[in-house]
Protein backbone atom coordinates (compact mmCIF):
# COMPACT_ATOMS: atom_id res chain seq x y z
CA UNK A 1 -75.30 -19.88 -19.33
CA UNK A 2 -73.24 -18.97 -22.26
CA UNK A 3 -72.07 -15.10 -23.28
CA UNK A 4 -73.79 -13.59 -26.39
CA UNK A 5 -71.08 -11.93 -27.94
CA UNK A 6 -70.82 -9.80 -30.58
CA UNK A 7 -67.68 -10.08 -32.55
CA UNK A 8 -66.65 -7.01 -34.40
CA UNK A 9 -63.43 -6.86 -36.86
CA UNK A 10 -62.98 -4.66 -39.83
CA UNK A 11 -64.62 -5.51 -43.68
CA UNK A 12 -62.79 -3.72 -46.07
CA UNK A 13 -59.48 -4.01 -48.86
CA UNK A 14 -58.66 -7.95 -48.13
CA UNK A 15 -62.10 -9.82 -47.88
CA UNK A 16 -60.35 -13.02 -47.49
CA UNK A 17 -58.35 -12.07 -44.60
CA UNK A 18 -60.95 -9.81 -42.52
CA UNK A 19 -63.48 -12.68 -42.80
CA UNK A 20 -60.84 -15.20 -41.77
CA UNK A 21 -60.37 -12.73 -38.44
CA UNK A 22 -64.18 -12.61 -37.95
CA UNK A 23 -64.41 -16.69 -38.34
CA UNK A 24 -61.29 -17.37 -36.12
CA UNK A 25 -62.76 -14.94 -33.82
CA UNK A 26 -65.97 -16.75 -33.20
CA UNK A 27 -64.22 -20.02 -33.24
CA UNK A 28 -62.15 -18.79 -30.58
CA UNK A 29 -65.01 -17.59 -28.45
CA UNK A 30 -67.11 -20.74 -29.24
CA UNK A 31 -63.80 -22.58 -27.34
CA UNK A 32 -64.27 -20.40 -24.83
CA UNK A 33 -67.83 -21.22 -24.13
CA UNK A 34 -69.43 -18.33 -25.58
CA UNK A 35 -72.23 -17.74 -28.53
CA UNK A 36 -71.01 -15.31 -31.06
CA UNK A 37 -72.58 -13.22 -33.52
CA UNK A 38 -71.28 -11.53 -36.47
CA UNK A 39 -72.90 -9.56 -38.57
CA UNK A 40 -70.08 -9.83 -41.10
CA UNK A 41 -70.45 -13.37 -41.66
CA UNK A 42 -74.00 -13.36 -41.78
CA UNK A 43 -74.97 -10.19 -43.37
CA UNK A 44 -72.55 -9.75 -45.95
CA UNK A 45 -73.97 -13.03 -47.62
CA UNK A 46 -77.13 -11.84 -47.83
CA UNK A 47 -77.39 -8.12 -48.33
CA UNK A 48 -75.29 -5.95 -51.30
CA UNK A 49 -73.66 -3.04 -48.90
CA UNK A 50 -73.31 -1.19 -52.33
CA UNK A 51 -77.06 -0.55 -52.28
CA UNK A 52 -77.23 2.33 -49.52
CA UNK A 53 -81.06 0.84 -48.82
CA UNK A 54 -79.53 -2.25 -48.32
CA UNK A 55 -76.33 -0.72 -46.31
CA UNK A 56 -78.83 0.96 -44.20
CA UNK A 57 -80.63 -1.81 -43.47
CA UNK A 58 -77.68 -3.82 -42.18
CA UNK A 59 -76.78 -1.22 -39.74
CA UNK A 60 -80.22 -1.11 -37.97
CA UNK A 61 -80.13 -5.22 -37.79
CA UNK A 62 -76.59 -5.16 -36.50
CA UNK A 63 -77.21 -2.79 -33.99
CA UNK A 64 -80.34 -4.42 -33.03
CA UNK A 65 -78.35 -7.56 -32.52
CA UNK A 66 -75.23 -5.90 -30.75
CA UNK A 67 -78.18 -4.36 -28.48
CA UNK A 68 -79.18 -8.60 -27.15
CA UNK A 69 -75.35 -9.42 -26.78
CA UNK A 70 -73.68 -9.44 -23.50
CA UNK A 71 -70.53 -8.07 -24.66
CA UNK A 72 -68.74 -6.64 -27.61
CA UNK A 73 -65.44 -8.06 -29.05
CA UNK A 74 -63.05 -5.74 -31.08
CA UNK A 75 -61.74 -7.94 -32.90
CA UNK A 76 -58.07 -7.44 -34.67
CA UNK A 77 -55.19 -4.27 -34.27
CA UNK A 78 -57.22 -2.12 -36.39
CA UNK A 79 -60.09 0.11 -35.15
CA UNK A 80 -62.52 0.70 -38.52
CA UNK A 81 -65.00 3.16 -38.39
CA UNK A 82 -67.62 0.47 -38.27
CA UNK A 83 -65.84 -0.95 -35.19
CA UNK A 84 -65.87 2.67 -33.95
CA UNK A 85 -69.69 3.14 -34.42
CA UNK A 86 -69.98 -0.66 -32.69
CA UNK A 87 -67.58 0.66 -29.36
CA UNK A 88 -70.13 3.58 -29.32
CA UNK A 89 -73.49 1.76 -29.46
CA UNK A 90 -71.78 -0.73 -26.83
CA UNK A 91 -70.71 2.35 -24.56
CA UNK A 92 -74.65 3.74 -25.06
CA UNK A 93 -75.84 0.58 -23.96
CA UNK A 94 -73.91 -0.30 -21.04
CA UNK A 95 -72.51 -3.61 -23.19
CA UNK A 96 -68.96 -4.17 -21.92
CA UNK A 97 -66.33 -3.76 -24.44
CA UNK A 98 -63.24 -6.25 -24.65
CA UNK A 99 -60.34 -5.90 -27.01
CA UNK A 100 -59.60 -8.65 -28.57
CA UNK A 101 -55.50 -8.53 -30.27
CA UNK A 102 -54.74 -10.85 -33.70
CA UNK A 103 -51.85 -12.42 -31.01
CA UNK A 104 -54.42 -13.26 -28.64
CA UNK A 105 -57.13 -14.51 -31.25
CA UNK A 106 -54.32 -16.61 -33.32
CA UNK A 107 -52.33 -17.90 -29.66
CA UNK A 108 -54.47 -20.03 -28.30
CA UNK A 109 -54.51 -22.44 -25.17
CA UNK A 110 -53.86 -26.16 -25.06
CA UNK A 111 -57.51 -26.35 -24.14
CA UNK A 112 -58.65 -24.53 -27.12
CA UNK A 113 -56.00 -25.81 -29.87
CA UNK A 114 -57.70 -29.83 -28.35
CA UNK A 115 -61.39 -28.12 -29.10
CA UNK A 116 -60.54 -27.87 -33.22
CA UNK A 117 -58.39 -27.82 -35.11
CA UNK A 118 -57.10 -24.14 -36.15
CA UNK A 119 -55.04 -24.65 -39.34
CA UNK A 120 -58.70 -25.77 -41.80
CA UNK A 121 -59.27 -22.50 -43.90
CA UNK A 122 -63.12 -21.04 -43.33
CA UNK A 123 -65.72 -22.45 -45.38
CA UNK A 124 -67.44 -20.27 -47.75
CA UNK A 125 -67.65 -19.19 -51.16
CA UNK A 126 -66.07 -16.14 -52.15
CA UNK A 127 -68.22 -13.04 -51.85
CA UNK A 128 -68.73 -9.88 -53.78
CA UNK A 129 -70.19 -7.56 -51.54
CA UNK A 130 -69.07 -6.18 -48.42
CA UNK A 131 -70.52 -4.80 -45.59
């Protein structure tokens, strides 16, 4: 049976590239046979983090989500404080915790690079609210 995994990477200054990270993230664990989730893709398209109600109620469905996974992914070489508050939710749960570099999520194995095809840019509209 396939991992749940949570992939967490940071949201803020360069939208473009930190939801590239977060897309090439679960692309890499899809080739690795896992099922990721992130709330950064998914949330951020349908909630306005400016609204605090709304920014409020994106942390209680991530962490409700991170809660079902079977392991959390830091995604990237930057720690954000909503990574942070991830790592400890993880750690309060008992979820393993894996570290995931930008060398090891843009290096990938001849079995991976045959899975897709890395160099297609992610598909979806630019966004104007961030999570």
């Amino acid at each position: 049976m396939r991992k749940l995994v949570y992939i967490s990477s940071p949201l803020f200054g360069d939208e473009k590239r930190d939801r590239s990270l977060a897309w090439h993230a679960c692309r890499m664990a899809m080739a690795r046979g896992n099922t990721p989730f992130s709330a950064h893709l998914l949330y951020s398209q349908l909630l306005d983090c400016n609204d605090p109600a709304q920014r409020e109620l994106e942390t209680r469905l991530s962490g409700q989500m991170l809660s079902l996974c079977d392991e959390l992914w830091l995604c990237g070489d930057v720690i954000s404080p909503g990574m942070a508050a991830d790592e400890q939710l993880a750690k309060e749960q008992d979820i393993p915790v894996k570290y995931v570099s930008m060398e090891e999520i843009t290096f990938r194995s001849p079995d991976e690079q045959a899975w897709e095809e890395w160099t297609e840019e992610p598909p979806w509209p630019s966004m104007t609210t961030l999570c």
